[in-house]
N, C-alpha and C. Protein backbone atom coordinates (compact mmCIF):
# COMPACT_ATOMS: atom_id res chain seq x y z
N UNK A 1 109.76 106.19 112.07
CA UNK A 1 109.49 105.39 110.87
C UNK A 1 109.21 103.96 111.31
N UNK A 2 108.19 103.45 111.14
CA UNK A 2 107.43 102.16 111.26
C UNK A 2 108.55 101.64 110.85
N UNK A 3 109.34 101.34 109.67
CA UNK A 3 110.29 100.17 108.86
C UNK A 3 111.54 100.08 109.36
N UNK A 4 111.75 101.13 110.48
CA UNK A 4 113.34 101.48 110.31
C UNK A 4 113.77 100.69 111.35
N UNK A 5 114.98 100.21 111.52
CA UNK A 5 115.60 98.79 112.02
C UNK A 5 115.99 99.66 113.38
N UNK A 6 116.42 100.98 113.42
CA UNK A 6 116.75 101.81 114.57
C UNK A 6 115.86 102.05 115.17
N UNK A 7 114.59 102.77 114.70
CA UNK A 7 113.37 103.23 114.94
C UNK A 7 113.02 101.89 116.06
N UNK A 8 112.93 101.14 115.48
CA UNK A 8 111.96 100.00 116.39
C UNK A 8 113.12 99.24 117.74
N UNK A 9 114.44 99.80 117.55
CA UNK A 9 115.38 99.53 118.78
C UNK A 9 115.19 100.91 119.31
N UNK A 10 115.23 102.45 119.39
CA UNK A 10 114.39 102.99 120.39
C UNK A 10 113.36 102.47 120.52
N UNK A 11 112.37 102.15 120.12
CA UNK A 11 111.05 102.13 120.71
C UNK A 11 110.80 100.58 121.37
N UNK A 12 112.13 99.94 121.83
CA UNK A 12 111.66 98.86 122.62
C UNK A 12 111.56 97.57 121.88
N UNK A 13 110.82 97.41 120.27
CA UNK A 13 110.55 96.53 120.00
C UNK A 13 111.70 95.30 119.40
N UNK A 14 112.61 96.10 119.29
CA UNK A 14 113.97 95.14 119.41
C UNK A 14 115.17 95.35 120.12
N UNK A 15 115.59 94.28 121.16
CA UNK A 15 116.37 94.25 121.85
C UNK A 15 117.62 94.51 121.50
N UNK A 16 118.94 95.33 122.44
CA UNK A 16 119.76 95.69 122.01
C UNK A 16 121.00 95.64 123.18
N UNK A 17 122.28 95.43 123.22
CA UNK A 17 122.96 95.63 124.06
C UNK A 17 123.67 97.00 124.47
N UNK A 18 122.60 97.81 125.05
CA UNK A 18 122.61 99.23 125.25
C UNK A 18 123.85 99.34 126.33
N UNK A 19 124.85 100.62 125.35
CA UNK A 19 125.87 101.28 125.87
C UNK A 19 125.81 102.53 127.19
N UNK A 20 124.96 103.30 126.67
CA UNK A 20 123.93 104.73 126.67
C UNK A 20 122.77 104.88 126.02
N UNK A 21 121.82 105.59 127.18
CA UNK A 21 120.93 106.16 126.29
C UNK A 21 120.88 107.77 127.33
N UNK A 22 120.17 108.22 126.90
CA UNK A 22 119.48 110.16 127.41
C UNK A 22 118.13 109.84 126.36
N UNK A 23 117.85 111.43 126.52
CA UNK A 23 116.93 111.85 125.91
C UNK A 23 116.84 111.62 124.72
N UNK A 24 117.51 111.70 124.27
CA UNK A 24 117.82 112.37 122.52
C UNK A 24 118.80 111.27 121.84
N UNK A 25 118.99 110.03 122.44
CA UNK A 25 120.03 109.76 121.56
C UNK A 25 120.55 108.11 122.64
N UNK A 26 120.88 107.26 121.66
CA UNK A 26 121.23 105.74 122.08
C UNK A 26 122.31 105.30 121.48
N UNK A 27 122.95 104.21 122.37
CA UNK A 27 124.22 103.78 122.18
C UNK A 27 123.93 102.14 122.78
N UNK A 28 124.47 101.19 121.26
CA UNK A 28 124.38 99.97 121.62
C UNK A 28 125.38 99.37 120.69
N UNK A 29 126.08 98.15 121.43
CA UNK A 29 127.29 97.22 120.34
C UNK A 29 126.31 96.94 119.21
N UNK A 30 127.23 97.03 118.22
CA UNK A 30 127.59 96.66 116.59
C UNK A 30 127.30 95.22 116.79
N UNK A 31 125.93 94.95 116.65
CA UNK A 31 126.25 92.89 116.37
C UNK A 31 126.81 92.47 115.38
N UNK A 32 127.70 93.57 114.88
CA UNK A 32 128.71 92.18 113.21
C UNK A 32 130.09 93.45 114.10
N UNK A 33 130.50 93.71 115.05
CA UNK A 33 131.66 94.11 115.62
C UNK A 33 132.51 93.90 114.18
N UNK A 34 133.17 95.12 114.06
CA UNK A 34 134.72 95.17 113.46
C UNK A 34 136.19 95.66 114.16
N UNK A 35 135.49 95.87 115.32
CA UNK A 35 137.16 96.04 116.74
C UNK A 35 136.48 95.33 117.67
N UNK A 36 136.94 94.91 118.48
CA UNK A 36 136.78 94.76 119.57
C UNK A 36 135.67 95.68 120.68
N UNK A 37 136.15 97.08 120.35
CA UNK A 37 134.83 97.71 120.66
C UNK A 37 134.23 98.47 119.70
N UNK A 38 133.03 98.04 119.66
CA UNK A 38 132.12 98.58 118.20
C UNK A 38 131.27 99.19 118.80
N UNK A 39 130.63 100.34 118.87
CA UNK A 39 129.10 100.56 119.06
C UNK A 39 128.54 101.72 118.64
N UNK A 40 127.33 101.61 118.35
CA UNK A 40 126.84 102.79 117.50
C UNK A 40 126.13 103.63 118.13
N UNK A 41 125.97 105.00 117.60
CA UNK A 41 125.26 105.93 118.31
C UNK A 41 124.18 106.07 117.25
N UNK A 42 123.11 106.73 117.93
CA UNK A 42 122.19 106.84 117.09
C UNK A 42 120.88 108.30 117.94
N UNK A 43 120.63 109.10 116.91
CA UNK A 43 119.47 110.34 117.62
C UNK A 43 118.54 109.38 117.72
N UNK A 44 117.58 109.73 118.62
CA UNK A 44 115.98 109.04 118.50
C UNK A 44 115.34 109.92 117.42
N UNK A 45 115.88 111.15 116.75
CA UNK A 45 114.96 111.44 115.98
C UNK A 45 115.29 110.63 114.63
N UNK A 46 114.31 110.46 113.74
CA UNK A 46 114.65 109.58 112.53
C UNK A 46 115.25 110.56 111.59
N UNK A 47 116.89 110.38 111.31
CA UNK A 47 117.38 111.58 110.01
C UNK A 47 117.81 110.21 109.31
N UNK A 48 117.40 109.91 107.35
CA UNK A 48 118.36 109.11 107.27
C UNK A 48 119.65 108.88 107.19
N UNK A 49 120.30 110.08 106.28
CA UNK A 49 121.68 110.02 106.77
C UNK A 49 122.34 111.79 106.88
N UNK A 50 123.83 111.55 106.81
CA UNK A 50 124.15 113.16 106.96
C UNK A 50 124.08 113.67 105.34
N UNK A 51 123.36 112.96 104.32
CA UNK A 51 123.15 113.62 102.75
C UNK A 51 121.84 114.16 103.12
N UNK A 52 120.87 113.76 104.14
CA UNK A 52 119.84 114.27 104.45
C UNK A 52 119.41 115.49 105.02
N UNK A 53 120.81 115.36 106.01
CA UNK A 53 121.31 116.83 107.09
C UNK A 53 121.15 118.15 106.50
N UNK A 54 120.26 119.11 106.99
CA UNK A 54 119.81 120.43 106.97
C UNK A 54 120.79 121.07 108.03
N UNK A 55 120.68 122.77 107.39
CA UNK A 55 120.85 122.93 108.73
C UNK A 55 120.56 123.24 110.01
N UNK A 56 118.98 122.98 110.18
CA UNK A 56 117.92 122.88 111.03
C UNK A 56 118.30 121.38 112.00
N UNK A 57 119.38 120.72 110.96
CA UNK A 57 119.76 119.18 112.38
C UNK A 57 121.32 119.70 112.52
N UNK A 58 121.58 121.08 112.29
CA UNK A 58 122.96 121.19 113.07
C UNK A 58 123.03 120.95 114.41
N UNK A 59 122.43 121.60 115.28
CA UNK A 59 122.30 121.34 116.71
C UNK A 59 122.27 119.87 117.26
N UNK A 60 121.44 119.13 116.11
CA UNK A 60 121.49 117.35 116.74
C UNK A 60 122.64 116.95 116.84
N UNK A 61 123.24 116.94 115.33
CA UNK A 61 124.45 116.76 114.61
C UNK A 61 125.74 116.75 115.52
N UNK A 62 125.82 118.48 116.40
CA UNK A 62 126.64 118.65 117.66
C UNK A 62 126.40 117.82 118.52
N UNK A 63 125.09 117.63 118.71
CA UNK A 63 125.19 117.12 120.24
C UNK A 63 125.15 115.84 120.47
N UNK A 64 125.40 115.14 118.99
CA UNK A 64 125.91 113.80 118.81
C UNK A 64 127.31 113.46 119.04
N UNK A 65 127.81 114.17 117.96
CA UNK A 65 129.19 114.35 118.53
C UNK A 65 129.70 114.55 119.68
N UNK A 66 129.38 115.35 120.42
CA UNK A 66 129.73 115.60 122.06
C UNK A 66 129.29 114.31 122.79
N UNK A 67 127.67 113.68 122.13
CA UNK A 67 127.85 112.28 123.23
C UNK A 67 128.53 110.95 122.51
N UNK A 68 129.21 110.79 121.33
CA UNK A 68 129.82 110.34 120.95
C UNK A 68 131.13 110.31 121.72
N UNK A 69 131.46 111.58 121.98
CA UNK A 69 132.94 111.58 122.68
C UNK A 69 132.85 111.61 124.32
N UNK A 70 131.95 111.65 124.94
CA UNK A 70 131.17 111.01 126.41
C UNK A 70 131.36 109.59 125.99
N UNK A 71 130.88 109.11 125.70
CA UNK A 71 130.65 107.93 125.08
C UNK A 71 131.49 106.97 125.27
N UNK A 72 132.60 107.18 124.08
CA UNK A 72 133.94 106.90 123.98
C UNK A 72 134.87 107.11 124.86
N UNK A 73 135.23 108.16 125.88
CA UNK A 73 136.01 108.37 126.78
C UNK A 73 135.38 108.09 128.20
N UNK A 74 134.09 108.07 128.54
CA UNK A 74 133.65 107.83 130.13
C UNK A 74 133.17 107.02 129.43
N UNK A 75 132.25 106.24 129.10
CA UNK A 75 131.38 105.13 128.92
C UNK A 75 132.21 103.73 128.35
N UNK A 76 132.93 104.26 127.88
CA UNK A 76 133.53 102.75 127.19
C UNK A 76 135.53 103.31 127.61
N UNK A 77 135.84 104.33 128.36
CA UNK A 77 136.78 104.22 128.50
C UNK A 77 138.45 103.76 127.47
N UNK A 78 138.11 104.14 126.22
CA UNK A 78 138.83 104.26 125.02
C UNK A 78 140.02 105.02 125.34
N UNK A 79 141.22 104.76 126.28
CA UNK A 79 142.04 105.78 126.34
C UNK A 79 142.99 105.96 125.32
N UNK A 80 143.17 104.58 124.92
CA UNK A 80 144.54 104.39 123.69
C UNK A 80 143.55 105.29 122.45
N UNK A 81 142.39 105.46 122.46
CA UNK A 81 142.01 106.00 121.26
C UNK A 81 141.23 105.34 120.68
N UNK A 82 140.41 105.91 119.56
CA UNK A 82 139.06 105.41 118.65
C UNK A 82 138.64 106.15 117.57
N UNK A 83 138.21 105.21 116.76
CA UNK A 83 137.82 105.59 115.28
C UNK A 83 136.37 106.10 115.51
N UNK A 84 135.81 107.17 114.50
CA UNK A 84 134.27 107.49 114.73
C UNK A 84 134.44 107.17 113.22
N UNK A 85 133.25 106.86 112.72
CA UNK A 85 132.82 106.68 111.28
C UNK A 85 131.31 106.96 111.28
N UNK A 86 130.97 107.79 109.81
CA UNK A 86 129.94 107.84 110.00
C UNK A 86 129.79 107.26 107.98
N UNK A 87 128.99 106.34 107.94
CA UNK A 87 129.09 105.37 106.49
C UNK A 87 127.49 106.78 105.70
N UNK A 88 128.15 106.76 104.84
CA UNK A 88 126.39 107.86 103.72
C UNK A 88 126.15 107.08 102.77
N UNK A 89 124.81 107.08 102.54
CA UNK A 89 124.18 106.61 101.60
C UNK A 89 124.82 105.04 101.02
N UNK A 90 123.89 104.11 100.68
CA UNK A 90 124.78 103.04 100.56
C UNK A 90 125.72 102.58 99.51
N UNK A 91 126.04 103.23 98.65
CA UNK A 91 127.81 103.48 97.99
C UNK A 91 128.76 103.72 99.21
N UNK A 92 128.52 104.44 100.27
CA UNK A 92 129.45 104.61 101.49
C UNK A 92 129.25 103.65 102.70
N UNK A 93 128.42 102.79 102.22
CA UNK A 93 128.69 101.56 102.82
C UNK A 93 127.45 101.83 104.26
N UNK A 94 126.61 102.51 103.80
CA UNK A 94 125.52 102.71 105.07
C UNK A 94 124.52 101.92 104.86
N UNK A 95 123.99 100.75 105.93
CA UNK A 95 123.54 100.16 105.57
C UNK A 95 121.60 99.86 105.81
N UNK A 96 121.98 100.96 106.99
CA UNK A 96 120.66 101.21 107.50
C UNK A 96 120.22 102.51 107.05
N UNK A 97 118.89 103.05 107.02
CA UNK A 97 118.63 104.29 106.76
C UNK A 97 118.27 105.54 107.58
N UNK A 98 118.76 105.26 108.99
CA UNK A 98 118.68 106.10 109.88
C UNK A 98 120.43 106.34 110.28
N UNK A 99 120.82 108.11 111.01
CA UNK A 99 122.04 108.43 110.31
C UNK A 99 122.57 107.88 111.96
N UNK A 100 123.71 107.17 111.97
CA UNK A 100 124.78 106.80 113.17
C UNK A 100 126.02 106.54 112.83
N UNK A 101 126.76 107.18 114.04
CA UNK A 101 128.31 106.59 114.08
C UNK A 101 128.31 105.87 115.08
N UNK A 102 129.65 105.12 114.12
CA UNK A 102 130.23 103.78 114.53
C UNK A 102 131.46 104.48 115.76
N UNK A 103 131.91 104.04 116.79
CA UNK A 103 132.74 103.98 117.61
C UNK A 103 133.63 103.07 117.23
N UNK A 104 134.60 103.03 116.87
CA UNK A 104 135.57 101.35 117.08
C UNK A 104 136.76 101.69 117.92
N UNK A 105 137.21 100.46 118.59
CA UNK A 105 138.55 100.74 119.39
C UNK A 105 138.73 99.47 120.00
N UNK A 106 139.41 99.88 121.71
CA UNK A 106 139.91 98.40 122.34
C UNK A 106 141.08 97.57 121.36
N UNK A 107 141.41 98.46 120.50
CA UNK A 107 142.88 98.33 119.85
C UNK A 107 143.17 99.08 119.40
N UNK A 108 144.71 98.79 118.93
CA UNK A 108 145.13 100.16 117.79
C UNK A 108 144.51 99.69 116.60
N UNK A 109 144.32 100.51 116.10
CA UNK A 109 143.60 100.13 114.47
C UNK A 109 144.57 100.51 113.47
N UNK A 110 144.44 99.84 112.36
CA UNK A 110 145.50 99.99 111.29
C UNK A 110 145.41 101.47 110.27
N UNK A 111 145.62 101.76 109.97
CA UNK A 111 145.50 102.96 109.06
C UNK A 111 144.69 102.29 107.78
């Protein structure tokens, strides 16, 4: 998607403080951080969110999750633990229209 604020951080045209990337999928800090460690994952394919999710993006869906938790445990080394969030549609507080979770940690977090 030409408009999409994710879209154009895969494709280079905006810079990002990249966590991970592969094939299929990128990881860069949260620039408005709400822990200490913030960072989002995101597919390179454009889904907007999981109200969008078929189940033709189950397989993405997994294999987000799995590098979500790569991610979080080898990449950013989260041992005390971490929040995943994933915000839908913007009543749920999503603010972009391509679908990612949030990582937070580098503390205990409050309930």
């Amino acid at each position: 998607m030409s408009d999409c604020l994710f879209c154009k951080i895969i494709a280079g045209e905006i810079p990002c403080n990249k966590v991970y990337e592969d094939g299929n999928f990128l990881a860069f800090h949260d620039i408005h951080p709400k822990a200490p460690t913030h960072v989002l994952v995101i597919p390179k394919t454009h889904l907007v969110s999981l109200a969008d999710a078929t189940e033709a993006d189950s397989a993405l869906l997994g294999q987000m999750m799995d590098r979500v938790r790569y991610i979080a445990d080898v990449e950013l080394n989260l041992e005390v633990g971490y929040r995943v969030i994933i915000n839908v549609r913007a009543g749920g507080g999503q603010e972009v229209d391509h679908i990612h979770v949030h990582i937070l940690g580098g503390k205990t977090l409050p309930f």
